[in-house]
N, C-alpha and C. Protein backbone atom coordinates (compact mmCIF):
# COMPACT_ATOMS: atom_id res chain seq x y z
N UNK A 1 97.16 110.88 98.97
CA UNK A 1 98.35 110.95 99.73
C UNK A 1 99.31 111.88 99.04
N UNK A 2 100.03 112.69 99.93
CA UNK A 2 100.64 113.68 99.25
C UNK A 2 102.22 113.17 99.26
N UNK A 3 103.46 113.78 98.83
CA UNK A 3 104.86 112.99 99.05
C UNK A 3 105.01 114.94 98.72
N UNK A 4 105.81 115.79 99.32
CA UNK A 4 105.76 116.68 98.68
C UNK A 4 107.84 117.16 99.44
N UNK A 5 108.14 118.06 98.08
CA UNK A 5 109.55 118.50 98.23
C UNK A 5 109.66 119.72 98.77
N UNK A 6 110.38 119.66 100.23
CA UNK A 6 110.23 121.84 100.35
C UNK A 6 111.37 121.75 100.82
N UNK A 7 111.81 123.30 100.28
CA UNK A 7 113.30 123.38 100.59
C UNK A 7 112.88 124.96 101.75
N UNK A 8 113.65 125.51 102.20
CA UNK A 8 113.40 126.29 102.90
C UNK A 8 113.07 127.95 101.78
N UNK A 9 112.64 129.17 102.46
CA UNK A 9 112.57 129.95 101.63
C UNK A 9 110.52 130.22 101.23
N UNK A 10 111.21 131.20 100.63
CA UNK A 10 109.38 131.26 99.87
C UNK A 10 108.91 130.04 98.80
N UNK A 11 107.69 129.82 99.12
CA UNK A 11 107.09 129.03 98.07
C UNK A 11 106.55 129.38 96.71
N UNK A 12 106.90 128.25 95.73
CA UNK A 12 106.89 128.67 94.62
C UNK A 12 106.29 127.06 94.49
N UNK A 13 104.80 127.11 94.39
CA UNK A 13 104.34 125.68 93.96
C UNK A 13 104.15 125.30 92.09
N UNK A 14 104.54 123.77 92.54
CA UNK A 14 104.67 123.02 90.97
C UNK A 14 106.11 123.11 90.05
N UNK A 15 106.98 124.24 90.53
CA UNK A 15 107.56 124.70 89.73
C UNK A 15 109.15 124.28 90.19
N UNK A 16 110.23 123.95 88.93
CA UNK A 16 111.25 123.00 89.03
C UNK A 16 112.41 124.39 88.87
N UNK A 17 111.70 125.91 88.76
CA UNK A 17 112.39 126.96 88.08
C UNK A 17 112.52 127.38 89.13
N UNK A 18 114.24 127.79 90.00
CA UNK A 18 114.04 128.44 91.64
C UNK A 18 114.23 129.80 91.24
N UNK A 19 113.14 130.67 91.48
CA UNK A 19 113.07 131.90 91.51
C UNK A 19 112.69 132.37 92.99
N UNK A 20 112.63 131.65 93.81
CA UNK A 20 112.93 131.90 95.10
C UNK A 20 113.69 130.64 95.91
N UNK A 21 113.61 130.74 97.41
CA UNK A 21 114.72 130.13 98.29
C UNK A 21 113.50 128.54 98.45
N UNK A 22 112.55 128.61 97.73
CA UNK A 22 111.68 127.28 98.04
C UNK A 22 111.46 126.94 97.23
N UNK A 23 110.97 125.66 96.97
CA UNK A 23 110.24 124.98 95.49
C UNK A 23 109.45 123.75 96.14
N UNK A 24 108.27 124.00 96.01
CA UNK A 24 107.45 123.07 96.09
C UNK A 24 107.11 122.01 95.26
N UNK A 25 107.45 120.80 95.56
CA UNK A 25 106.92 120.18 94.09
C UNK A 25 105.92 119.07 94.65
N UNK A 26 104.62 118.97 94.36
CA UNK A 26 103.58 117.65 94.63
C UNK A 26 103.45 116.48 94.10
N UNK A 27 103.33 115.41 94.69
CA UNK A 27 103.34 113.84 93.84
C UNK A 27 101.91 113.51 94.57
N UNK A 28 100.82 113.29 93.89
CA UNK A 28 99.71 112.45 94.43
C UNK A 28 99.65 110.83 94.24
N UNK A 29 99.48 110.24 94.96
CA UNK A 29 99.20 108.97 94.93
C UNK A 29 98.28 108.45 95.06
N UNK A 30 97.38 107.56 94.56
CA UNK A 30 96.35 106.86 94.70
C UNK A 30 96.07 105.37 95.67
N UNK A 31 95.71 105.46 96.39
CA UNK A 31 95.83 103.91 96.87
C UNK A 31 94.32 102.93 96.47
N UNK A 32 94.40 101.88 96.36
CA UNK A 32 93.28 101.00 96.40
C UNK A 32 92.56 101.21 97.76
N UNK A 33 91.08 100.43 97.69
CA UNK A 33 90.84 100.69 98.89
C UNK A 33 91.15 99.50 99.55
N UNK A 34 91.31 99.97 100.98
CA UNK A 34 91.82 99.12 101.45
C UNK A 34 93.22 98.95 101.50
N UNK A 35 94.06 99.09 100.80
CA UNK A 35 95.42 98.78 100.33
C UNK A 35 96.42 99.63 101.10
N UNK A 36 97.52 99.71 101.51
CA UNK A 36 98.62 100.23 101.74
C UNK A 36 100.21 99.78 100.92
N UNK A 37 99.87 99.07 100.30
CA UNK A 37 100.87 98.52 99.59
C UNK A 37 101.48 99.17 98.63
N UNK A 38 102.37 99.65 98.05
CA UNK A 38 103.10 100.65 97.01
C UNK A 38 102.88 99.95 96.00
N UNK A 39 102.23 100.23 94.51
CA UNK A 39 102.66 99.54 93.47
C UNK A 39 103.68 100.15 92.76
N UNK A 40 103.67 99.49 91.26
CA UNK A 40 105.08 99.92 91.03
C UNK A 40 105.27 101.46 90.27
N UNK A 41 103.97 101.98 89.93
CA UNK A 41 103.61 102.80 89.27
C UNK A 41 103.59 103.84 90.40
N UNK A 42 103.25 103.74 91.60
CA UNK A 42 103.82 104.54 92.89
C UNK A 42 105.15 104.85 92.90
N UNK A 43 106.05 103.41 93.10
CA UNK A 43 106.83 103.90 92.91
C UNK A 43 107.40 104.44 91.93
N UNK A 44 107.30 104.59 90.80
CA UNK A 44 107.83 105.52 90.16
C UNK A 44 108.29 106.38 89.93
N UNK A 45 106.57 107.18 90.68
CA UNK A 45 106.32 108.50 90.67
C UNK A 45 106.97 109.00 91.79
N UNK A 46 107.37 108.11 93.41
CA UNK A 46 108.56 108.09 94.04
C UNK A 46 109.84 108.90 93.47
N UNK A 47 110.12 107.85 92.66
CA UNK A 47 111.65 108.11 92.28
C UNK A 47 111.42 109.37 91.36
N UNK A 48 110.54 109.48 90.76
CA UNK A 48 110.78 111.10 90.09
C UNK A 48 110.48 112.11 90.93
N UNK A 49 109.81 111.85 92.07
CA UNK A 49 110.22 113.09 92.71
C UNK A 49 111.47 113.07 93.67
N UNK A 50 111.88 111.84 93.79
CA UNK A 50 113.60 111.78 94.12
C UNK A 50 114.55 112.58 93.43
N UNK A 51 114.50 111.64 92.35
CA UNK A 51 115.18 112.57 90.95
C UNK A 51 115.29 114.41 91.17
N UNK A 52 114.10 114.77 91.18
CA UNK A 52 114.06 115.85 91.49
C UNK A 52 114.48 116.96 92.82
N UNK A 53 114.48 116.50 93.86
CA UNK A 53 115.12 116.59 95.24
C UNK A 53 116.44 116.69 94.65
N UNK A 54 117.54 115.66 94.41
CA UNK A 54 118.24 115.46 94.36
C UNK A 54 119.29 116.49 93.59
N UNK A 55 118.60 117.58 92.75
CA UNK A 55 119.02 118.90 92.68
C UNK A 55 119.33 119.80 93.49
N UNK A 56 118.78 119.53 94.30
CA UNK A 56 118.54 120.52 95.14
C UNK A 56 120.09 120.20 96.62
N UNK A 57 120.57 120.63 96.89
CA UNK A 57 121.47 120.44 97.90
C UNK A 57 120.72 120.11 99.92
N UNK A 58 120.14 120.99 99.92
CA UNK A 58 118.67 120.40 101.00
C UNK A 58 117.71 120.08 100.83
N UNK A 59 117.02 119.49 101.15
CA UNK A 59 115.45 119.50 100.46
C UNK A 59 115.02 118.37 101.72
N UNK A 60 113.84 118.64 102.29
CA UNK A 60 113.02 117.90 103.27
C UNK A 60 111.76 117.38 102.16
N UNK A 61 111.34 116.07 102.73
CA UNK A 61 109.84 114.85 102.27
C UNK A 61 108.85 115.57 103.18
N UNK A 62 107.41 115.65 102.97
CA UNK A 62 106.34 115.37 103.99
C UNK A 62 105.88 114.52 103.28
N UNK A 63 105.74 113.71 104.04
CA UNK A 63 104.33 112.05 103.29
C UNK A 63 103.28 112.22 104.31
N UNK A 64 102.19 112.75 103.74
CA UNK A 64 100.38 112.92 104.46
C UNK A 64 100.00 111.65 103.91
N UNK A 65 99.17 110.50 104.27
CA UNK A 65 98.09 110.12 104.18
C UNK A 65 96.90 110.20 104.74
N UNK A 66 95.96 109.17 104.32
CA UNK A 66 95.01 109.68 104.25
C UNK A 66 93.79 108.33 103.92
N UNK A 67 92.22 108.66 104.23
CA UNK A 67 92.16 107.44 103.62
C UNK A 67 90.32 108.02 103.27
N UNK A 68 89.72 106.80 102.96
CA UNK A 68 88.21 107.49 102.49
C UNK A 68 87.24 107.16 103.75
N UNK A 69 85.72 107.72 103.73
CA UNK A 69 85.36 107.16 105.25
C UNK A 69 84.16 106.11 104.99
N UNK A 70 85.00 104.82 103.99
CA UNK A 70 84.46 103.32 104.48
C UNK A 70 84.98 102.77 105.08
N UNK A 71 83.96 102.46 106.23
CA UNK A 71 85.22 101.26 107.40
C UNK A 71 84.76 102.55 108.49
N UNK A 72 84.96 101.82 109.77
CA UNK A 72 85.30 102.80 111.09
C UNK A 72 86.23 103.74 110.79
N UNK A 73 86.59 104.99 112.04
CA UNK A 73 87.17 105.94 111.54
C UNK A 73 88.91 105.48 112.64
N UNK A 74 88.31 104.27 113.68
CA UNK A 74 89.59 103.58 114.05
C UNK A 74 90.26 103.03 112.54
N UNK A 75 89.52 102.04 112.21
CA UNK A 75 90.43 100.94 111.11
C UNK A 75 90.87 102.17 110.18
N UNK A 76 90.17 103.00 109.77
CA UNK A 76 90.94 103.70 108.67
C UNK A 76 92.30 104.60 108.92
N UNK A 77 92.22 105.28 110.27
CA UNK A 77 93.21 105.66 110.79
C UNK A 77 94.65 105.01 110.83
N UNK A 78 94.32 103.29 111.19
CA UNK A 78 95.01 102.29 111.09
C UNK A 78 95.60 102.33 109.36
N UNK A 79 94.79 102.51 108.69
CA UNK A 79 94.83 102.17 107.21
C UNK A 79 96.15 103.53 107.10
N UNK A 80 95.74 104.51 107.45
CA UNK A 80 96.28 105.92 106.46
C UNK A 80 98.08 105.77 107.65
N UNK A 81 98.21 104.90 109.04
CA UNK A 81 99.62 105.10 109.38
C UNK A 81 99.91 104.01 108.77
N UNK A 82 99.37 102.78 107.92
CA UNK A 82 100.10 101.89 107.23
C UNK A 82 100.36 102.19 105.75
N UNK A 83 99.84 103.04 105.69
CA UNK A 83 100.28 103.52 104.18
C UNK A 83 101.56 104.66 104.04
N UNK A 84 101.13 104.96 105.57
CA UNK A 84 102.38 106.50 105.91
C UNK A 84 103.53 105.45 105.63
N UNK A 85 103.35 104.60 106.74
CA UNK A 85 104.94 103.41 106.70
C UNK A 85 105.31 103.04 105.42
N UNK A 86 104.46 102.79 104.78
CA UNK A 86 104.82 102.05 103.46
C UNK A 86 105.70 102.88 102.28
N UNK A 87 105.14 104.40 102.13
CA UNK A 87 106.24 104.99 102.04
C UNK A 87 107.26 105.45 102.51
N UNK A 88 107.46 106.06 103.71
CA UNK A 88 108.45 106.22 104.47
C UNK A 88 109.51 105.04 104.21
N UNK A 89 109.03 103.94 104.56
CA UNK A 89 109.79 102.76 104.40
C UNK A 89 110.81 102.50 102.85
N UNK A 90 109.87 102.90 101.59
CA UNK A 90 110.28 103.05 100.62
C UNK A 90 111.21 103.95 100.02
N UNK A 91 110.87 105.31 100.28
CA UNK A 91 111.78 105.97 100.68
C UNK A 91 113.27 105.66 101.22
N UNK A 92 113.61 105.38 102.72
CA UNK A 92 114.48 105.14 103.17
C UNK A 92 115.50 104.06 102.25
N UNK A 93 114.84 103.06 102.10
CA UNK A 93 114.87 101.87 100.88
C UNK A 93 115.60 102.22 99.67
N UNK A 94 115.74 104.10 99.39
CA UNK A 94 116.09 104.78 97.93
C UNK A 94 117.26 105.38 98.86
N UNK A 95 117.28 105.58 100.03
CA UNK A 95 118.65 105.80 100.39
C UNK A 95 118.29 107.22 100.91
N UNK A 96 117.31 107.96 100.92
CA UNK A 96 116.64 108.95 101.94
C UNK A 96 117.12 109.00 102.89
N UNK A 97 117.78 110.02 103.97
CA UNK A 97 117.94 109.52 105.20
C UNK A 97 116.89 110.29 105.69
N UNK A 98 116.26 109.51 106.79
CA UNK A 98 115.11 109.34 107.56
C UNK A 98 115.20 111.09 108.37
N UNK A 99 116.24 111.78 108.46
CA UNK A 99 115.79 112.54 109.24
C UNK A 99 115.40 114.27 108.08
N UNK A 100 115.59 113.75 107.07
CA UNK A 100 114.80 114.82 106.03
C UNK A 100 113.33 114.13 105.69
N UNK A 101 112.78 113.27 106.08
CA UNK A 101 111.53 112.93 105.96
C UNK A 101 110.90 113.03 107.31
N UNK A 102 109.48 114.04 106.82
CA UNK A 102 108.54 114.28 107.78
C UNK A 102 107.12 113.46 107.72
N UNK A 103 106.46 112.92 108.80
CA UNK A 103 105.04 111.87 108.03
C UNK A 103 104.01 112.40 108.90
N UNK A 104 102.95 112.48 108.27
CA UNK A 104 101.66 112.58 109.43
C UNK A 104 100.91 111.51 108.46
N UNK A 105 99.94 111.20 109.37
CA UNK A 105 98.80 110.26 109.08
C UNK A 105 97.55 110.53 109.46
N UNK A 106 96.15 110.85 108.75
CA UNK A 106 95.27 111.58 108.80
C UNK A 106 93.83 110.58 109.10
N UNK A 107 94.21 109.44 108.36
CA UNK A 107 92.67 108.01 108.28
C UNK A 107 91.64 109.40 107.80
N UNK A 108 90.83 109.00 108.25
CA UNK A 108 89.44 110.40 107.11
C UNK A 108 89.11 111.21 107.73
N UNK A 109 89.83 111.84 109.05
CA UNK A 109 89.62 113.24 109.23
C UNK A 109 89.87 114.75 108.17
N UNK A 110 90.48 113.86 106.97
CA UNK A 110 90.62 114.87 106.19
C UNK A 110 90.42 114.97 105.50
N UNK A 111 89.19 114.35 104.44
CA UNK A 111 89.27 113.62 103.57
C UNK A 111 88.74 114.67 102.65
N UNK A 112 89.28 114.21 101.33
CA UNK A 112 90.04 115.50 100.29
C UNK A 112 87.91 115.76 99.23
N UNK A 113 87.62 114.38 99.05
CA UNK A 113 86.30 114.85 98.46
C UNK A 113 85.15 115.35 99.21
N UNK A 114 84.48 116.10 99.00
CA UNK A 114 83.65 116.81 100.15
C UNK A 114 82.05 115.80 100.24
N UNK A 115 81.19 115.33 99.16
CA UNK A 115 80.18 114.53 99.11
C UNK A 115 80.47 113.07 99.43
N UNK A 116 79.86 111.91 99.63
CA UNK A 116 80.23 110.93 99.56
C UNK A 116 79.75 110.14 98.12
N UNK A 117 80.98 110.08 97.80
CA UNK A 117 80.81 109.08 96.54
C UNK A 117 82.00 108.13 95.88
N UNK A 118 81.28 107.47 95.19
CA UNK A 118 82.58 106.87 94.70
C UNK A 118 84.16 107.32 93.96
N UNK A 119 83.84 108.43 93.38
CA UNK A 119 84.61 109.09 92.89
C UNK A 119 85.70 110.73 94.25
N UNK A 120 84.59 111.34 95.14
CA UNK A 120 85.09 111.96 95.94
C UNK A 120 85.82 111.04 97.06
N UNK A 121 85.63 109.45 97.19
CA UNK A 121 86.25 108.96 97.74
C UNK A 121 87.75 107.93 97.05
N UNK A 122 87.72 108.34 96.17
CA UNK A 122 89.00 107.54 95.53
C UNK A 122 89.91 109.25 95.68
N UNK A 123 89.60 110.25 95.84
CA UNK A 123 90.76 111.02 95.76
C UNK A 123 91.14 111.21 97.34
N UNK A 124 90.18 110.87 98.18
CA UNK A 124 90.87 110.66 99.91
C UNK A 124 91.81 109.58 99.82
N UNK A 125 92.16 108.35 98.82
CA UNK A 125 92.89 107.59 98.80
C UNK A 125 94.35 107.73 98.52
């Protein structure tokens, strides 16, 4: 799941140094399987990329999830908009207002490891 910071302008990924009108910055998250629930170590990594926004005078959220393809590709779909909510929700919760956050929800049409395995499927999580 991605949580990512864009301000308008050219992109400049990873980087906290604005040498152009954008700055991309990425937070990955891991979920259990199965799980949609934020732990606290999520959030964390939340609030530091809050922290970081919060430099910035505009700055828009996208929250992608996402999920692995055990389970139907209904239930998981189900899985990756309850995980969308769960941050979004959290978010807002930090005082975000909802209309600088953007969400899509993917379940395993997108899923980030290309083989099936245990390991290419914990990073669709």
């Amino acid at each position: 799941m991605f949580i990512v910071l864009l301000l308008a302008g050219h992109i400049a990924y990873g980087q906290d140094i604005i040498d152009s009108s954008i700055v991309n910055i990425q937070s990955l998250i891991y979920f259990d399987t199965d799980e949609s629930t934020l732990k606290s170590d999520h959030q964390s990594q939340i609030l530091d990329l809050l922290t970081k926004a919060k430099k910035y005078k505009n700055y828009e959220l996208w929250v992608d999830t996402y999920t692995d393809d055990v389970g139907s590709a209904s239930y998981n779909l189900a899985l990756s908009e309850r995980r969308k909510k769960s941050v979004v929700d959290y978010l807002i919760a930090q005082g975000v207002p909802s209309n600088v956050i953007q969400s899509d929800f993917h379940g395993e049409t997108k899923c980030i490891g290309i083989l099936p395995s245990n390991e290419n499927r914990q990073l669709s999580r």
